[in-house]
PDB file of N, CA and C in Angstrom:
ATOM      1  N   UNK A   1    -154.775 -43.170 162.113  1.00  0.00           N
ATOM      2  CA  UNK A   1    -153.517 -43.042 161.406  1.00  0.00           C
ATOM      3  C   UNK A   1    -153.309 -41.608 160.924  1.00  0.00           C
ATOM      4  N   UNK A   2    -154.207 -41.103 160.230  1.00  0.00           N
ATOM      5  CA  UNK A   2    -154.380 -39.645 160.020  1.00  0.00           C
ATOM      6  C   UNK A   2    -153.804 -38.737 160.961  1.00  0.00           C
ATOM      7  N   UNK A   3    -154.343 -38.830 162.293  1.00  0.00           N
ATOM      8  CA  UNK A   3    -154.057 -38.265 163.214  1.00  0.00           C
ATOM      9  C   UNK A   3    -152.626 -38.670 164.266  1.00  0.00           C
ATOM     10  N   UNK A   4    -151.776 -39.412 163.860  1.00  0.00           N
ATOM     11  CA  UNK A   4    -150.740 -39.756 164.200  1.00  0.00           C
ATOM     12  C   UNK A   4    -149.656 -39.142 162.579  1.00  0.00           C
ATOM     13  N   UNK A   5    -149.769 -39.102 161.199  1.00  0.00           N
ATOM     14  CA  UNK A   5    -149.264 -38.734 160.433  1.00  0.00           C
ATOM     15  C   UNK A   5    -149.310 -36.943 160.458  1.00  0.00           C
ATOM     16  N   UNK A   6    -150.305 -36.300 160.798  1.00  0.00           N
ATOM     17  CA  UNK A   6    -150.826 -35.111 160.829  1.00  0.00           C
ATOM     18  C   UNK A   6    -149.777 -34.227 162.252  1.00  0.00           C
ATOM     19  N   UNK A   7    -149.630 -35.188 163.151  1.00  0.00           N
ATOM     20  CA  UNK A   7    -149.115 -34.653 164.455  1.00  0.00           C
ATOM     21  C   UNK A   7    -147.585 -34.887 164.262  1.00  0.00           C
ATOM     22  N   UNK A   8    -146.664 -35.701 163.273  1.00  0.00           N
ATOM     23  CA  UNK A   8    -146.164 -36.003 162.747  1.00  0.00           C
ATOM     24  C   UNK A   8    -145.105 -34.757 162.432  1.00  0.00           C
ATOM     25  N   UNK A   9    -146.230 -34.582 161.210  1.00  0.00           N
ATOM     26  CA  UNK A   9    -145.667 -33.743 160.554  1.00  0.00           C
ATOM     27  C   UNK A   9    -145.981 -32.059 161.502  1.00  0.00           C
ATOM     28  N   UNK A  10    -146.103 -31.991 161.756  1.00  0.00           N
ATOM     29  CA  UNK A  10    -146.516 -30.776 162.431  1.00  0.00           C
ATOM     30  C   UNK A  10    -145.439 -30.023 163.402  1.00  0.00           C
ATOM     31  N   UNK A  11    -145.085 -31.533 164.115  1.00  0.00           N
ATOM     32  CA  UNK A  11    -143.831 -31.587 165.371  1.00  0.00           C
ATOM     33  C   UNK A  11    -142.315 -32.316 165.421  1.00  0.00           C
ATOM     34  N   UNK A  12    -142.701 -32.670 163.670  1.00  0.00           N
ATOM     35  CA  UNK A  12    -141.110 -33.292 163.816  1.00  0.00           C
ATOM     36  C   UNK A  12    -140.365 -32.276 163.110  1.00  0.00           C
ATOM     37  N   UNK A  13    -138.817 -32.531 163.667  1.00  0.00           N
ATOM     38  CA  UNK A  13    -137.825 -31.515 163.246  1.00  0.00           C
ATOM     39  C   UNK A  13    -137.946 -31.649 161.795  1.00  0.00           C
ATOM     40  N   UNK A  14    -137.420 -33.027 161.587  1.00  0.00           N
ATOM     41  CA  UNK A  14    -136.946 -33.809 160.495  1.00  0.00           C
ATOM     42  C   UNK A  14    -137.138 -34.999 160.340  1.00  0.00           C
ATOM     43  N   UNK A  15    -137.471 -35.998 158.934  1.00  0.00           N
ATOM     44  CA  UNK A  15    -137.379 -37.187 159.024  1.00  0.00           C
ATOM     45  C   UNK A  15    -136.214 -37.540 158.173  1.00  0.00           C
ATOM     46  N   UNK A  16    -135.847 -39.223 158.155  1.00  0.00           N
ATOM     47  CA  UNK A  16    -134.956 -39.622 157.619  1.00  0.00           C
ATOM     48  C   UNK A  16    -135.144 -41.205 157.349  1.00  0.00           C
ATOM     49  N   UNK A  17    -134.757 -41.153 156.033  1.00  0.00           N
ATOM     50  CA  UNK A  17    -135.546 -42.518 154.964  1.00  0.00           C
ATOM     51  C   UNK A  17    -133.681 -43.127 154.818  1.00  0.00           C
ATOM     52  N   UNK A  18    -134.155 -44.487 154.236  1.00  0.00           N
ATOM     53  CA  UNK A  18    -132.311 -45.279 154.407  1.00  0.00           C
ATOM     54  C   UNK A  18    -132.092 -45.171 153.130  1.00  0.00           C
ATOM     55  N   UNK A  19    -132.906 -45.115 152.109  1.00  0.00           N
ATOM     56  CA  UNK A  19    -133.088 -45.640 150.441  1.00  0.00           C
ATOM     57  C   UNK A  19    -133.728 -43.811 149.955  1.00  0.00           C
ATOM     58  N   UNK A  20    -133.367 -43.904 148.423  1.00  0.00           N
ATOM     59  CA  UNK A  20    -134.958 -42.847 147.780  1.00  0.00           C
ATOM     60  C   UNK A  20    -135.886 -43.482 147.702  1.00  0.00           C
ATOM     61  N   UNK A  21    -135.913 -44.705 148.066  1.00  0.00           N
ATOM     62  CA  UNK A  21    -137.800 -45.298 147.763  1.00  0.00           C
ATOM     63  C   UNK A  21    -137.979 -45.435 149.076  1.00  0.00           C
ATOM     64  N   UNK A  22    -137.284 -45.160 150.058  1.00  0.00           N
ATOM     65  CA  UNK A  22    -137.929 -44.824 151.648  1.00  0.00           C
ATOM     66  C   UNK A  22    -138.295 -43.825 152.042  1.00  0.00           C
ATOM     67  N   UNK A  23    -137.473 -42.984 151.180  1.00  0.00           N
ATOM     68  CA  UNK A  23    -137.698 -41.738 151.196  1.00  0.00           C
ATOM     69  C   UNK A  23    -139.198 -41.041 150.615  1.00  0.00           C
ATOM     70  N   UNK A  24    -139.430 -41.756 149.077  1.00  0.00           N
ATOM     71  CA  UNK A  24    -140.779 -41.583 148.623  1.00  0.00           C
ATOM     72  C   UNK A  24    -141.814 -42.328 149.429  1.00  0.00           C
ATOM     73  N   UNK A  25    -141.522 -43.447 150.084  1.00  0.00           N
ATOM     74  CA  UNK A  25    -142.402 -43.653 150.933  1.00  0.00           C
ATOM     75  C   UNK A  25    -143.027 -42.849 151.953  1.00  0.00           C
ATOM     76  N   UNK A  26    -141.954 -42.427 153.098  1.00  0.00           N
ATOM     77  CA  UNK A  26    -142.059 -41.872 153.876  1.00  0.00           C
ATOM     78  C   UNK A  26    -142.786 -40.536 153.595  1.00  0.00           C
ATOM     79  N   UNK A  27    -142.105 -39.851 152.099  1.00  0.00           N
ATOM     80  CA  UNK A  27    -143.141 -38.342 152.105  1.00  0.00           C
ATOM     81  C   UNK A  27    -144.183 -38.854 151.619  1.00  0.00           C
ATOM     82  N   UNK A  28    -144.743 -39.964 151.138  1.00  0.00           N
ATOM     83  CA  UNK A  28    -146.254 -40.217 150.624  1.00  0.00           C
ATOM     84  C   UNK A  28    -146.826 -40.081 151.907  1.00  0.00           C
ATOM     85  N   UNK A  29    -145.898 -41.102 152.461  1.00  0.00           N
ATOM     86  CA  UNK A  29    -147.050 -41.826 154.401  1.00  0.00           C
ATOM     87  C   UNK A  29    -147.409 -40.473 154.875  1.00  0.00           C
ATOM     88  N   UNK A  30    -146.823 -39.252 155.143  1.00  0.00           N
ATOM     89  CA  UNK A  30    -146.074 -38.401 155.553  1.00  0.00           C
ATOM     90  C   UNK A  30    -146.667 -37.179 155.315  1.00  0.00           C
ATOM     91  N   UNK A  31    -146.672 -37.046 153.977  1.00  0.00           N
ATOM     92  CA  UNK A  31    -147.297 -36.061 153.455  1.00  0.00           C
ATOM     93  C   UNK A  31    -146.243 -34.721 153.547  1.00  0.00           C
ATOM     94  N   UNK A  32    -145.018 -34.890 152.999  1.00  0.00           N
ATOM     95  CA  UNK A  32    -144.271 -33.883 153.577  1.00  0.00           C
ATOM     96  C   UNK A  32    -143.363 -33.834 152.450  1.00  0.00           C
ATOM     97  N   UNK A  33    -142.857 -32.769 151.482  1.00  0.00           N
ATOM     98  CA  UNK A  33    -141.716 -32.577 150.959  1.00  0.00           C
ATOM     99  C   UNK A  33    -140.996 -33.462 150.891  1.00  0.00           C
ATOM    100  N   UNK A  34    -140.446 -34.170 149.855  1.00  0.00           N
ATOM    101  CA  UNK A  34    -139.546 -34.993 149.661  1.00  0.00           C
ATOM    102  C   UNK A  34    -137.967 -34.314 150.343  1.00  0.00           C
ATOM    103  N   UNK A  35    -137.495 -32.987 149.948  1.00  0.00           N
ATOM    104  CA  UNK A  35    -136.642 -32.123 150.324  1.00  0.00           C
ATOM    105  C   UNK A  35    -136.769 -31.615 152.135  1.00  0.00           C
ATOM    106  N   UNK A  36    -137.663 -32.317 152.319  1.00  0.00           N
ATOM    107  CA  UNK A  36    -137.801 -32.377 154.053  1.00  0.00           C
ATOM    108  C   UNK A  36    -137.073 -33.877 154.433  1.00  0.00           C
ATOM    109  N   UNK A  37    -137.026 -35.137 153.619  1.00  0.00           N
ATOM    110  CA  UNK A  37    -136.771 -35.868 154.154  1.00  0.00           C
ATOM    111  C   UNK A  37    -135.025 -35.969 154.047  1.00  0.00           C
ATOM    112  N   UNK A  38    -134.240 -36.636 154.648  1.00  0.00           N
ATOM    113  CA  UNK A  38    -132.935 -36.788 154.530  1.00  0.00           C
ATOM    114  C   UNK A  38    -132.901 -38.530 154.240  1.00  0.00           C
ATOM    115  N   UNK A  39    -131.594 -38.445 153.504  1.00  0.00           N
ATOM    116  CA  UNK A  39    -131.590 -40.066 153.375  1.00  0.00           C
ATOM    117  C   UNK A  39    -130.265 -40.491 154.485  1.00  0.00           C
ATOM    118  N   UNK A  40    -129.993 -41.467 154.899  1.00  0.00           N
ATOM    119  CA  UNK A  40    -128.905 -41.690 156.163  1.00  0.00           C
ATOM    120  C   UNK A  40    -128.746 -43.058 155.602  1.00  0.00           C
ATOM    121  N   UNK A  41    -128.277 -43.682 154.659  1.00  0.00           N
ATOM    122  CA  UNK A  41    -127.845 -44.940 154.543  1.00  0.00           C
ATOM    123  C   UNK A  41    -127.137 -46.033 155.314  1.00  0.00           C
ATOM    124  N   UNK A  42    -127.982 -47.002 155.806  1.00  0.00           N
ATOM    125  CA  UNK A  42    -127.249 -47.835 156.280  1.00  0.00           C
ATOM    126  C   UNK A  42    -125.840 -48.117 155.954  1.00  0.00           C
ATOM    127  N   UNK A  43    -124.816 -49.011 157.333  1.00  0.00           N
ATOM    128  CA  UNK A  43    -123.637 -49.178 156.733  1.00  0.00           C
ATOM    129  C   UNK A  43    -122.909 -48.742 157.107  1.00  0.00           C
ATOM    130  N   UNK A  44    -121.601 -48.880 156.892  1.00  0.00           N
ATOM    131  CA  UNK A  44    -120.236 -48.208 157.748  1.00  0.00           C
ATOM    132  C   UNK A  44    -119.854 -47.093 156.849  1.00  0.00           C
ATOM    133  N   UNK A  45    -118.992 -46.151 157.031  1.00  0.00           N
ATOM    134  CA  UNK A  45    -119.078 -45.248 155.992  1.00  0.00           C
ATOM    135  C   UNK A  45    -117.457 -45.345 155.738  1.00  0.00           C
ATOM    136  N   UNK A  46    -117.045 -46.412 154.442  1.00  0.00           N
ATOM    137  CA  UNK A  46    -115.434 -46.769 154.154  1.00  0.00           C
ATOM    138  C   UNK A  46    -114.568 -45.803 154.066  1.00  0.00           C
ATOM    139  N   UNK A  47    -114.904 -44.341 154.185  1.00  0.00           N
ATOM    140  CA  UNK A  47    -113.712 -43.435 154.411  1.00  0.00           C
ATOM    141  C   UNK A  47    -113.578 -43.892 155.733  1.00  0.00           C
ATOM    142  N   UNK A  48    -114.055 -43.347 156.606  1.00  0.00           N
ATOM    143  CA  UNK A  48    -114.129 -43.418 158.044  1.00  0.00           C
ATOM    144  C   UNK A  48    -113.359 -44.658 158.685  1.00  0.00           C
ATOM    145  N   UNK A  49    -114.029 -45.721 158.125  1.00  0.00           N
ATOM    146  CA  UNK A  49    -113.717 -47.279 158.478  1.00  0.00           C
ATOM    147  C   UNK A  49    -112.903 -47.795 157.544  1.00  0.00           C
ATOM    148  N   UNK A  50    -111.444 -47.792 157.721  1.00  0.00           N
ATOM    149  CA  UNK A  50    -110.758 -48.666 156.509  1.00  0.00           C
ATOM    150  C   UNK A  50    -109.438 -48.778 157.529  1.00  0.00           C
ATOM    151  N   UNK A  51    -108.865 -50.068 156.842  1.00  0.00           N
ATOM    152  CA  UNK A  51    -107.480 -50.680 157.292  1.00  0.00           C
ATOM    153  C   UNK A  51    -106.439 -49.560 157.807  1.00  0.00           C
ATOM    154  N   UNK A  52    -106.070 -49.819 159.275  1.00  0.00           N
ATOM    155  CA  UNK A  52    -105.317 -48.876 159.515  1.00  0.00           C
ATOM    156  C   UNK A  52    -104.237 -49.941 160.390  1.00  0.00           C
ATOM    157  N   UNK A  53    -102.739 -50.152 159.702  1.00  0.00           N
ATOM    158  CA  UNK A  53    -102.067 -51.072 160.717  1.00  0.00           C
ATOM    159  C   UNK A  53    -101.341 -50.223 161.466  1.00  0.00           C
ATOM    160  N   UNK A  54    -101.415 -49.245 161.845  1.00  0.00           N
ATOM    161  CA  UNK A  54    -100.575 -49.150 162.887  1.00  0.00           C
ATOM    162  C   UNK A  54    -101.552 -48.617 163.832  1.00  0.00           C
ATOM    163  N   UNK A  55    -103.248 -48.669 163.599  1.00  0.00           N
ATOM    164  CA  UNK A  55    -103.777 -48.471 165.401  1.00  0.00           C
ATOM    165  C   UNK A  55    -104.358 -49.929 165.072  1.00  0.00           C
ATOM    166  N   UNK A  56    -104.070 -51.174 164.143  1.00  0.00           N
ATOM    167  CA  UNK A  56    -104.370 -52.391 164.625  1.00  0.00           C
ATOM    168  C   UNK A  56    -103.598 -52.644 165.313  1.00  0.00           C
ATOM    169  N   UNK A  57    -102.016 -52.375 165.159  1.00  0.00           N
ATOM    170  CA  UNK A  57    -101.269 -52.926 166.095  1.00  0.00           C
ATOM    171  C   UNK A  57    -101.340 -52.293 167.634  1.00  0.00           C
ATOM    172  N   UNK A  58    -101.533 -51.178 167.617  1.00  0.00           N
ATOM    173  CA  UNK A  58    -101.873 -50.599 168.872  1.00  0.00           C
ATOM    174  C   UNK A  58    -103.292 -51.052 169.638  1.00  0.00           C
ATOM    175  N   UNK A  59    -103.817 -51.713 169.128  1.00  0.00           N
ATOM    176  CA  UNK A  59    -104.935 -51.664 169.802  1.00  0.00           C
ATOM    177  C   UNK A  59    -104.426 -53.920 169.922  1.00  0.00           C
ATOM    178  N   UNK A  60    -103.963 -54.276 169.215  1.00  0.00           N
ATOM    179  CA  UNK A  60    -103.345 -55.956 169.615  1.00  0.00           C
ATOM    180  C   UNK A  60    -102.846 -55.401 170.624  1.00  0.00           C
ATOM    181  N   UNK A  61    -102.083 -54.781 170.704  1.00  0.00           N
ATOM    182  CA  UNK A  61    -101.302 -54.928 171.646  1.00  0.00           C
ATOM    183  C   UNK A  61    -101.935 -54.706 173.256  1.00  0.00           C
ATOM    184  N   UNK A  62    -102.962 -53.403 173.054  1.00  0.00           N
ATOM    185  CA  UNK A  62    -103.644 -53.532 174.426  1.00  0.00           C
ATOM    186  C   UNK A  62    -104.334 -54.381 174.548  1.00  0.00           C
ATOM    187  N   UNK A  63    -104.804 -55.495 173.571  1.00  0.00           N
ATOM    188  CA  UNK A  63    -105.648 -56.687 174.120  1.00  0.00           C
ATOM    189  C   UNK A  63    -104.451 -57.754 174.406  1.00  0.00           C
ATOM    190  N   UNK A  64    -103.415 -57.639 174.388  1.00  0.00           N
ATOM    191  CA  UNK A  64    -102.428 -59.091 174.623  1.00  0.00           C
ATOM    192  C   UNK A  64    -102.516 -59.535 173.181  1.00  0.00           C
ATOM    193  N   UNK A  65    -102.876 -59.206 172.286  1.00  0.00           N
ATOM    194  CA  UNK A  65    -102.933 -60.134 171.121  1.00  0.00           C
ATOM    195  C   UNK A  65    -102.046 -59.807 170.403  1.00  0.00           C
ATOM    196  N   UNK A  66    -101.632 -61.532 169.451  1.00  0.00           N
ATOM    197  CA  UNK A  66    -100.743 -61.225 168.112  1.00  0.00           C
ATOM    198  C   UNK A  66    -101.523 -61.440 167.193  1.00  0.00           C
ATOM    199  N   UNK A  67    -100.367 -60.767 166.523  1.00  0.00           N
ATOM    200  CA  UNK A  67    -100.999 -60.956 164.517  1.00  0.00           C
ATOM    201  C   UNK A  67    -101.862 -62.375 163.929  1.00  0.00           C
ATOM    202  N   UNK A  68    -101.320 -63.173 164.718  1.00  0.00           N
ATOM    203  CA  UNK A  68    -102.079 -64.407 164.593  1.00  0.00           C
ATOM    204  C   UNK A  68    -102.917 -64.876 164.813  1.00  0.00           C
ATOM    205  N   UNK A  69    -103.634 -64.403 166.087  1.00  0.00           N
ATOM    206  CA  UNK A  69    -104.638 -64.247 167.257  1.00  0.00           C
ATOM    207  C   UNK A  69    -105.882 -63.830 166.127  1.00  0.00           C
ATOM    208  N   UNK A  70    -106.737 -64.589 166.047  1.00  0.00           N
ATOM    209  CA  UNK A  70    -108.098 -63.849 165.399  1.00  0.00           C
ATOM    210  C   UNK A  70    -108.852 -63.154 166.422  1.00  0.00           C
ATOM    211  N   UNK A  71    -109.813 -61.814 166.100  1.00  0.00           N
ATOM    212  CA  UNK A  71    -109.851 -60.776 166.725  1.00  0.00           C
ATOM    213  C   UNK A  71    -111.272 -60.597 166.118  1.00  0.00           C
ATOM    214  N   UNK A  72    -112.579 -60.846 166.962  1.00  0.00           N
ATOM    215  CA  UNK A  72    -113.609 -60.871 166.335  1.00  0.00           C
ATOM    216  C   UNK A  72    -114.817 -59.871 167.057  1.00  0.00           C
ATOM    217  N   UNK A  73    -115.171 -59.001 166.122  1.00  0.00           N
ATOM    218  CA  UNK A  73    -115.698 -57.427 166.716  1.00  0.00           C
ATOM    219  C   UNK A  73    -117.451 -57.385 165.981  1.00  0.00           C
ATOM    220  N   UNK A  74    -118.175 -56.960 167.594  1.00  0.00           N
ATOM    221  CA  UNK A  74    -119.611 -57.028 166.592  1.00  0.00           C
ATOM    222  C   UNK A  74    -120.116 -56.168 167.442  1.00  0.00           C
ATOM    223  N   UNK A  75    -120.201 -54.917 166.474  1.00  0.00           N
ATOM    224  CA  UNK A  75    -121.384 -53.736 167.298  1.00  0.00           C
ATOM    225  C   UNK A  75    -122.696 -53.813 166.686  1.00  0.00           C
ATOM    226  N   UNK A  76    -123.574 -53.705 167.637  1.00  0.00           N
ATOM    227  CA  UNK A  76    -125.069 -54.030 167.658  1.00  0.00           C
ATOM    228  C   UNK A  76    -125.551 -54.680 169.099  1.00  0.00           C
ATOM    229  N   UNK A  77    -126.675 -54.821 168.998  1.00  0.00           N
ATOM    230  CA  UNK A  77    -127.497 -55.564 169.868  1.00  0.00           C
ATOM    231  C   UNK A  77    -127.603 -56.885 169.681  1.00  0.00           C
ATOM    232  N   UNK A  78    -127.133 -57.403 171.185  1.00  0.00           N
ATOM    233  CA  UNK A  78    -126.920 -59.042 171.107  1.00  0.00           C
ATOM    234  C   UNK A  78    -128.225 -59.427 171.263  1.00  0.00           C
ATOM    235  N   UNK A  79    -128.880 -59.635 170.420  1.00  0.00           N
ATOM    236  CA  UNK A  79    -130.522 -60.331 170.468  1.00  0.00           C
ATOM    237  C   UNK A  79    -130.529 -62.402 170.144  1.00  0.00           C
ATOM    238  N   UNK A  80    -131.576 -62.761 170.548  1.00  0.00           N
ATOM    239  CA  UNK A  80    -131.138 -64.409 169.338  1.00  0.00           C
ATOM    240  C   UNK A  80    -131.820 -63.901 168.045  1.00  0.00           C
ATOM    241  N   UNK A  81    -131.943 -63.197 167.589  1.00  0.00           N
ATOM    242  CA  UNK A  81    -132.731 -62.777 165.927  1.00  0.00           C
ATOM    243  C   UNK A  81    -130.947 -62.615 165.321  1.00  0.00           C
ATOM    244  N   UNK A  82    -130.363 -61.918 165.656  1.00  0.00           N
ATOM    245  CA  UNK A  82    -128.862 -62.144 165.387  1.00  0.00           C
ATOM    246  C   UNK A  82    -128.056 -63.157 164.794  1.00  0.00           C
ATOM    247  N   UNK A  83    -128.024 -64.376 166.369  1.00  0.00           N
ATOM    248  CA  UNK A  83    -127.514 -65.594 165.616  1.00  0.00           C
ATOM    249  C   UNK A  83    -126.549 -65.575 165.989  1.00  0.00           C
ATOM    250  N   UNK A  84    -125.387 -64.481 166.848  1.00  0.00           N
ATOM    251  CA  UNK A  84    -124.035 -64.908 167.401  1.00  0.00           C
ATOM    252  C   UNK A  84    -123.640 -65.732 167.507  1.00  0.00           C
ATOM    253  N   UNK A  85    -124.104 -66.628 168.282  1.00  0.00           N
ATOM    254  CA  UNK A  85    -124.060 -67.856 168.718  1.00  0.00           C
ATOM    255  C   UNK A  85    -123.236 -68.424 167.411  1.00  0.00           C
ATOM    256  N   UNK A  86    -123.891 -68.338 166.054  1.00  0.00           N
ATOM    257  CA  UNK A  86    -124.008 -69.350 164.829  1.00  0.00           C
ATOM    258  C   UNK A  86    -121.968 -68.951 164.592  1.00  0.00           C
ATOM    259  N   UNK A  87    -122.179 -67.261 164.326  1.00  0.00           N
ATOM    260  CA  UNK A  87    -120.732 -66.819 164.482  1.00  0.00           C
ATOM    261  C   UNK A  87    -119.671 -67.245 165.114  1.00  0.00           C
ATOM    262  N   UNK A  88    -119.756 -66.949 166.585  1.00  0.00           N
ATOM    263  CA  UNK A  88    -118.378 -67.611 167.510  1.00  0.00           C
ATOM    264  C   UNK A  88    -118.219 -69.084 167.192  1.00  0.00           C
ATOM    265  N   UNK A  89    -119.322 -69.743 166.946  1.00  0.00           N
ATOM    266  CA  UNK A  89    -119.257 -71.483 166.892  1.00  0.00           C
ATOM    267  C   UNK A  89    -117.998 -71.273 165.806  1.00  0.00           C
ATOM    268  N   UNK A  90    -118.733 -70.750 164.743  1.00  0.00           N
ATOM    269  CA  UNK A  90    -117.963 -70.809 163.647  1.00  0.00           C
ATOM    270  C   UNK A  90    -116.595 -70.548 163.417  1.00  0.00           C
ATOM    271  N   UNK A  91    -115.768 -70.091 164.693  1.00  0.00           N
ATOM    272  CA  UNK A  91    -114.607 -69.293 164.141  1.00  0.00           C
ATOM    273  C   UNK A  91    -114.014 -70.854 164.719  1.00  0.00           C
ATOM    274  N   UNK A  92    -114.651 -71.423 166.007  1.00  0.00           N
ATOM    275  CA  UNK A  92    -114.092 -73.042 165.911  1.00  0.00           C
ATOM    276  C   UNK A  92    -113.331 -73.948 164.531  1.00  0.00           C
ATOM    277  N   UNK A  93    -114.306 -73.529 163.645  1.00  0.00           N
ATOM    278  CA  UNK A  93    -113.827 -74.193 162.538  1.00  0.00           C
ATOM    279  C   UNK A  93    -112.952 -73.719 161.293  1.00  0.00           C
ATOM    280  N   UNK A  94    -112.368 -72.576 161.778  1.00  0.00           N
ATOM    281  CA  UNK A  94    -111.359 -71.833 160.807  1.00  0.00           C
ATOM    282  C   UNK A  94    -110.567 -73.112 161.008  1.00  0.00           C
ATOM    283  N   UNK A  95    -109.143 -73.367 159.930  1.00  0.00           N
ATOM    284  CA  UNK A  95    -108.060 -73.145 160.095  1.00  0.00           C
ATOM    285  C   UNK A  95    -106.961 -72.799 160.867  1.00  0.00           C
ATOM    286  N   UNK A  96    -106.214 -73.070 161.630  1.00  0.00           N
ATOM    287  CA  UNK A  96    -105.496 -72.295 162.403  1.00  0.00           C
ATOM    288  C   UNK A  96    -104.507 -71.179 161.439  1.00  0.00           C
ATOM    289  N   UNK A  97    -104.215 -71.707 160.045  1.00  0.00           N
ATOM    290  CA  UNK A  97    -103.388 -71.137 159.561  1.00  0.00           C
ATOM    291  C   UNK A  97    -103.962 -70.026 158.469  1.00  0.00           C
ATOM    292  N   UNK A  98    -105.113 -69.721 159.003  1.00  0.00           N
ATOM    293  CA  UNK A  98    -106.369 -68.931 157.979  1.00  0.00           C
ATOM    294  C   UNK A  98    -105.905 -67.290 158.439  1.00  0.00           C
ATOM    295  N   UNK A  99    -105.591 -66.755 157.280  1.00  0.00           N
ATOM    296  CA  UNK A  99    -104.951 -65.553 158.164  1.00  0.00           C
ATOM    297  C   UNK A  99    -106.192 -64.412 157.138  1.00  0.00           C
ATOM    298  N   UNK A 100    -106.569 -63.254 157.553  1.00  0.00           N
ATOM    299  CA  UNK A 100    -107.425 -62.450 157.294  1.00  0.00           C
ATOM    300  C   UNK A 100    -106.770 -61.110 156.555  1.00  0.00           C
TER     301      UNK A 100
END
């Protein structure tokens, strides 16, 4: 382990922890400057990602869809640890008149 933490640090650009206690982890494991590590938080980042209706409507519209039409979006890796499956079942049982 020594010798995998040692080569580590020696040859990496940079590391990057999700939390500050991943971060203190990582420079303990690590042995490296806390101010070496970066934090990158999981998550969408809500400036970036927020309600925009007029490229929702542009983008219904290149799928054929209306306003009514539920529209169900999942980036990641389709693994079974996931559970999709549990999801799509589920939109079976909305409401038709369940609007978002």
């Amino acid at each position: 382990m020594r010798l995998l933490t040692k080569y580590l640090r020696d040859h990496a650009d940079g590391f990057f922890a999700i939390s500050e206690g991943s971060r203190v982890w990582l420079s303990n494991f690590i042995r490296v400057g806390r101010r070496f590590v970066d934090i990158v938080p999981l998550g969408a980042d809500p400036q970036l990602f927020k309600p925009d209706s007029e490229s929702r409507g542009l983008i219904r519209n290149q799928l054929g869809l209306s306003d009514e039409d539920v529209l169900l979006i999942m980036t990641g890796k389709f693994t079974p640890a996931k559970d999709v499956h549990v999801l799509i079942s589920s939109l079976a049982e909305l409401p038709k008149f369940t609007r978002f």
